[in-house]
Protein backbone atom coordinates (compact mmCIF):
# COMPACT_ATOMS: atom_id res chain seq x y z
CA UNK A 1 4.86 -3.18 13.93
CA UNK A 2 3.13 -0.41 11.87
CA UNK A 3 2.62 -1.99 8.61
CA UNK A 4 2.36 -0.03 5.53
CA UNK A 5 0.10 -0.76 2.50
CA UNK A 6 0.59 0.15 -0.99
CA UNK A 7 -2.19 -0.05 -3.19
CA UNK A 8 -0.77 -3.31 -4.60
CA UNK A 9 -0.40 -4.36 -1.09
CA UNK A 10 -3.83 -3.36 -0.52
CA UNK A 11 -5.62 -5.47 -3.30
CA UNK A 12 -3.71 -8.43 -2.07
CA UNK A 13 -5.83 -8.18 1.31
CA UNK A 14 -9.28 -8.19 -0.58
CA UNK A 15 -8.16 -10.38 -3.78
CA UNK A 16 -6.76 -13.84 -4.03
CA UNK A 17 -3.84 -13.47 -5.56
CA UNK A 18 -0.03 -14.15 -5.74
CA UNK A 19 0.94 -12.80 -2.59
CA UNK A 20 -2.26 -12.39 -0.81
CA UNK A 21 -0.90 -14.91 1.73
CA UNK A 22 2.25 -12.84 2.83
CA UNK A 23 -0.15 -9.61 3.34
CA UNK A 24 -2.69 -11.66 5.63
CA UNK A 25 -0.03 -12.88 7.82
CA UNK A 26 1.43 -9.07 7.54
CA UNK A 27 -1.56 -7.55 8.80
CA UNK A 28 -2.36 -9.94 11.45
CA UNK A 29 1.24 -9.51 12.93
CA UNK A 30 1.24 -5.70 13.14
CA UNK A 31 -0.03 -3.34 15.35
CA UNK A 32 -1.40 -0.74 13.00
CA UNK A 33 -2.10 -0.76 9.24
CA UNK A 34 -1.11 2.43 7.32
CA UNK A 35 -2.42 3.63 4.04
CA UNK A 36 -2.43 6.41 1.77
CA UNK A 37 -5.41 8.51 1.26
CA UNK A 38 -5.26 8.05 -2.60
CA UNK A 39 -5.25 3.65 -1.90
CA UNK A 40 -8.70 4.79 -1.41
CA UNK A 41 -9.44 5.19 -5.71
CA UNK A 42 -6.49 3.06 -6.79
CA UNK A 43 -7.95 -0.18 -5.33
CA UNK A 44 -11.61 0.75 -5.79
CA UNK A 45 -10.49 1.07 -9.30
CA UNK A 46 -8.56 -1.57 -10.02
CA UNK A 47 -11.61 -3.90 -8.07
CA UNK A 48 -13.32 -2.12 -11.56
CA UNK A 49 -11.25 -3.11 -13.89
CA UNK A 50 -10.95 -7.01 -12.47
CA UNK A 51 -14.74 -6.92 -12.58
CA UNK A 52 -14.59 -5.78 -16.33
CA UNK A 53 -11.69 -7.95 -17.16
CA UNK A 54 -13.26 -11.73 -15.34
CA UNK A 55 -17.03 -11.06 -15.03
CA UNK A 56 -17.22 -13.92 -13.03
CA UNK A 57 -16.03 -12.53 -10.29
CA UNK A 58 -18.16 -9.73 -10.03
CA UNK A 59 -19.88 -11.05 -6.70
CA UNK A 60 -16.46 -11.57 -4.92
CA UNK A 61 -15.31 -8.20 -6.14
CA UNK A 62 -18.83 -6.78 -4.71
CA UNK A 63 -18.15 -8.31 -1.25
CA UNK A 64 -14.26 -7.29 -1.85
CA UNK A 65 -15.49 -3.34 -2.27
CA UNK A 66 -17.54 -3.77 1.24
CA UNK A 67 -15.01 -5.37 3.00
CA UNK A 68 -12.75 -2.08 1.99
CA UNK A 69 -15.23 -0.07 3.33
CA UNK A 70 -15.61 -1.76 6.46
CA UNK A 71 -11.81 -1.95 6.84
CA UNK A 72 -11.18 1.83 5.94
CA UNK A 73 -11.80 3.50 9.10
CA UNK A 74 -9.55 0.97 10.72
CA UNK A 75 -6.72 2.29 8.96
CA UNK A 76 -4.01 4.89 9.47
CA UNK A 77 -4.61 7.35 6.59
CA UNK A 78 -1.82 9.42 5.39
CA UNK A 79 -3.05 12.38 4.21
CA UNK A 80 -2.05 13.73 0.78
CA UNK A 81 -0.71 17.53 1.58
CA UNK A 82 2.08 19.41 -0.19
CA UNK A 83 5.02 18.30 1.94
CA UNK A 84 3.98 14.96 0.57
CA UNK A 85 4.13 15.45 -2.95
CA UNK A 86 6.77 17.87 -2.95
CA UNK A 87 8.95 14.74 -1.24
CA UNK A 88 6.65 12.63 -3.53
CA UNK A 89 8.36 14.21 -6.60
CA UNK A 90 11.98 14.34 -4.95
CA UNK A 91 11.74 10.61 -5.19
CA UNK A 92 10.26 10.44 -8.09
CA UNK A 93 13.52 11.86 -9.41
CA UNK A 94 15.53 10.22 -7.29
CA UNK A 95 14.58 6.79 -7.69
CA UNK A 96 12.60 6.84 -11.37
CA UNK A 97 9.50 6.08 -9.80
CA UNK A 98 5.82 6.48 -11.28
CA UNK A 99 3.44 9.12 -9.81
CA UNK A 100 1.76 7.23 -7.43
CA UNK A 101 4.16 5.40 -7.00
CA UNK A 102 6.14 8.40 -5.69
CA UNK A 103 3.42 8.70 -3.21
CA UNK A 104 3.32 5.44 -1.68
CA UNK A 105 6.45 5.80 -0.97
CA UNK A 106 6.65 9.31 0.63
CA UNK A 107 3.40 8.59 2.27
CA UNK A 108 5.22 5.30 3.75
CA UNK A 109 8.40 7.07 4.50
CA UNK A 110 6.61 10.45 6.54
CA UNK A 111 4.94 8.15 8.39
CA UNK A 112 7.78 6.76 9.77
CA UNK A 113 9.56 9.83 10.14
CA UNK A 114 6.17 11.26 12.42
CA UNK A 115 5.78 8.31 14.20
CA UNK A 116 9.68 7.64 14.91
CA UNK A 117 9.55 3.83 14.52
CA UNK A 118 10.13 1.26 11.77
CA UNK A 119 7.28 0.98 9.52
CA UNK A 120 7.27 -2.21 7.35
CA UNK A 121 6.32 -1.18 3.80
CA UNK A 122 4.53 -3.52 1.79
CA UNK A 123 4.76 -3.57 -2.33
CA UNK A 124 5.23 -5.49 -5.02
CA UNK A 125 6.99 -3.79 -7.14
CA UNK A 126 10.90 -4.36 -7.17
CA UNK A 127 12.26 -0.77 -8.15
CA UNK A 128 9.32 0.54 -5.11
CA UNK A 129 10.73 -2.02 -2.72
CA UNK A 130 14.44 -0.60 -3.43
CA UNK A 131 13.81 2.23 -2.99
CA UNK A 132 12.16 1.85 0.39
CA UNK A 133 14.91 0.28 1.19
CA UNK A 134 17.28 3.22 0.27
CA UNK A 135 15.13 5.21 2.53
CA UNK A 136 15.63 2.79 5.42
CA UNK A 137 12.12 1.62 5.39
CA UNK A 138 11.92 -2.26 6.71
CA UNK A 139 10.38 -4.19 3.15
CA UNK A 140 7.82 -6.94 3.60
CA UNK A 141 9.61 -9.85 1.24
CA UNK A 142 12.95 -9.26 3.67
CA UNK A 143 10.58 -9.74 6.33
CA UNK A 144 8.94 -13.28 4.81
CA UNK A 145 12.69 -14.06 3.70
């Protein structure tokens, strides 16, 4: 199974969190993990802003942030080019997505379209997972259901 990653999807691999369990046993079931280029800032930002919000943590957000890195190469990275956001904004109409959200979800849904397979997407965000749906992407939580 390709698997792909959304940046909430994403911090759930490298933070303990709700959820975190049903992306480890994601990731070690598929074949490939796919992500888009712009995960890259979203998750080394929001690492940030836990590390501002629970100092505490700061150390397992350090080792988080390497971990990334080391991972990174690893990954499938989708490309941001302007076939992507043009469909990027199509959905964004379409389905009253965010931005980036927009993106995730093109990014997720060319992929399967190049690689002419089910990819698994992996968000949690209800109106994201929907729409992935829509687009006849297979969704994580019907997977773990």
């Amino acid at each position: 199974m390709i698997l792909y990653l959304d940046t909430s999807a994403l911090f759930k691999l490298y933070v303990d969190e709700a959820g975190s369990d049903a992306v480890h046993a994601a990731v070690a079931a598929a074949e490939s993990i796919a992500v888009c280029r712009i995960s890259w800032a979203e998750a080394m930002s929001a690492l940030a802003r836990r590390g501002r919000e629970v100092p505490a943590d700061l150390d397992a957000l350090d080792q988080a942030k390497d971990a990334l890195r080391t991972d990174w190469p690893r990954f499938l990275v989708v490309d941001v080019n302007q076939l992507l956001v043009e469909q990027a904004g199509e959905f964004a109409d379409t389905f009253a997505l965010r931005g980036y959200d927009s993106v995730q979800l093109a990014s997720a849904y060319l992929t399967q379209q190049r690689v002419q397979q089910p990819v698994t997407f992996a968000c949690f965000d209800k109106r994201l997972s929907k729409a992935a749906k829509i687009l006849g992407l297979v969704v994580l939580a019907e997977v773990l259901e």
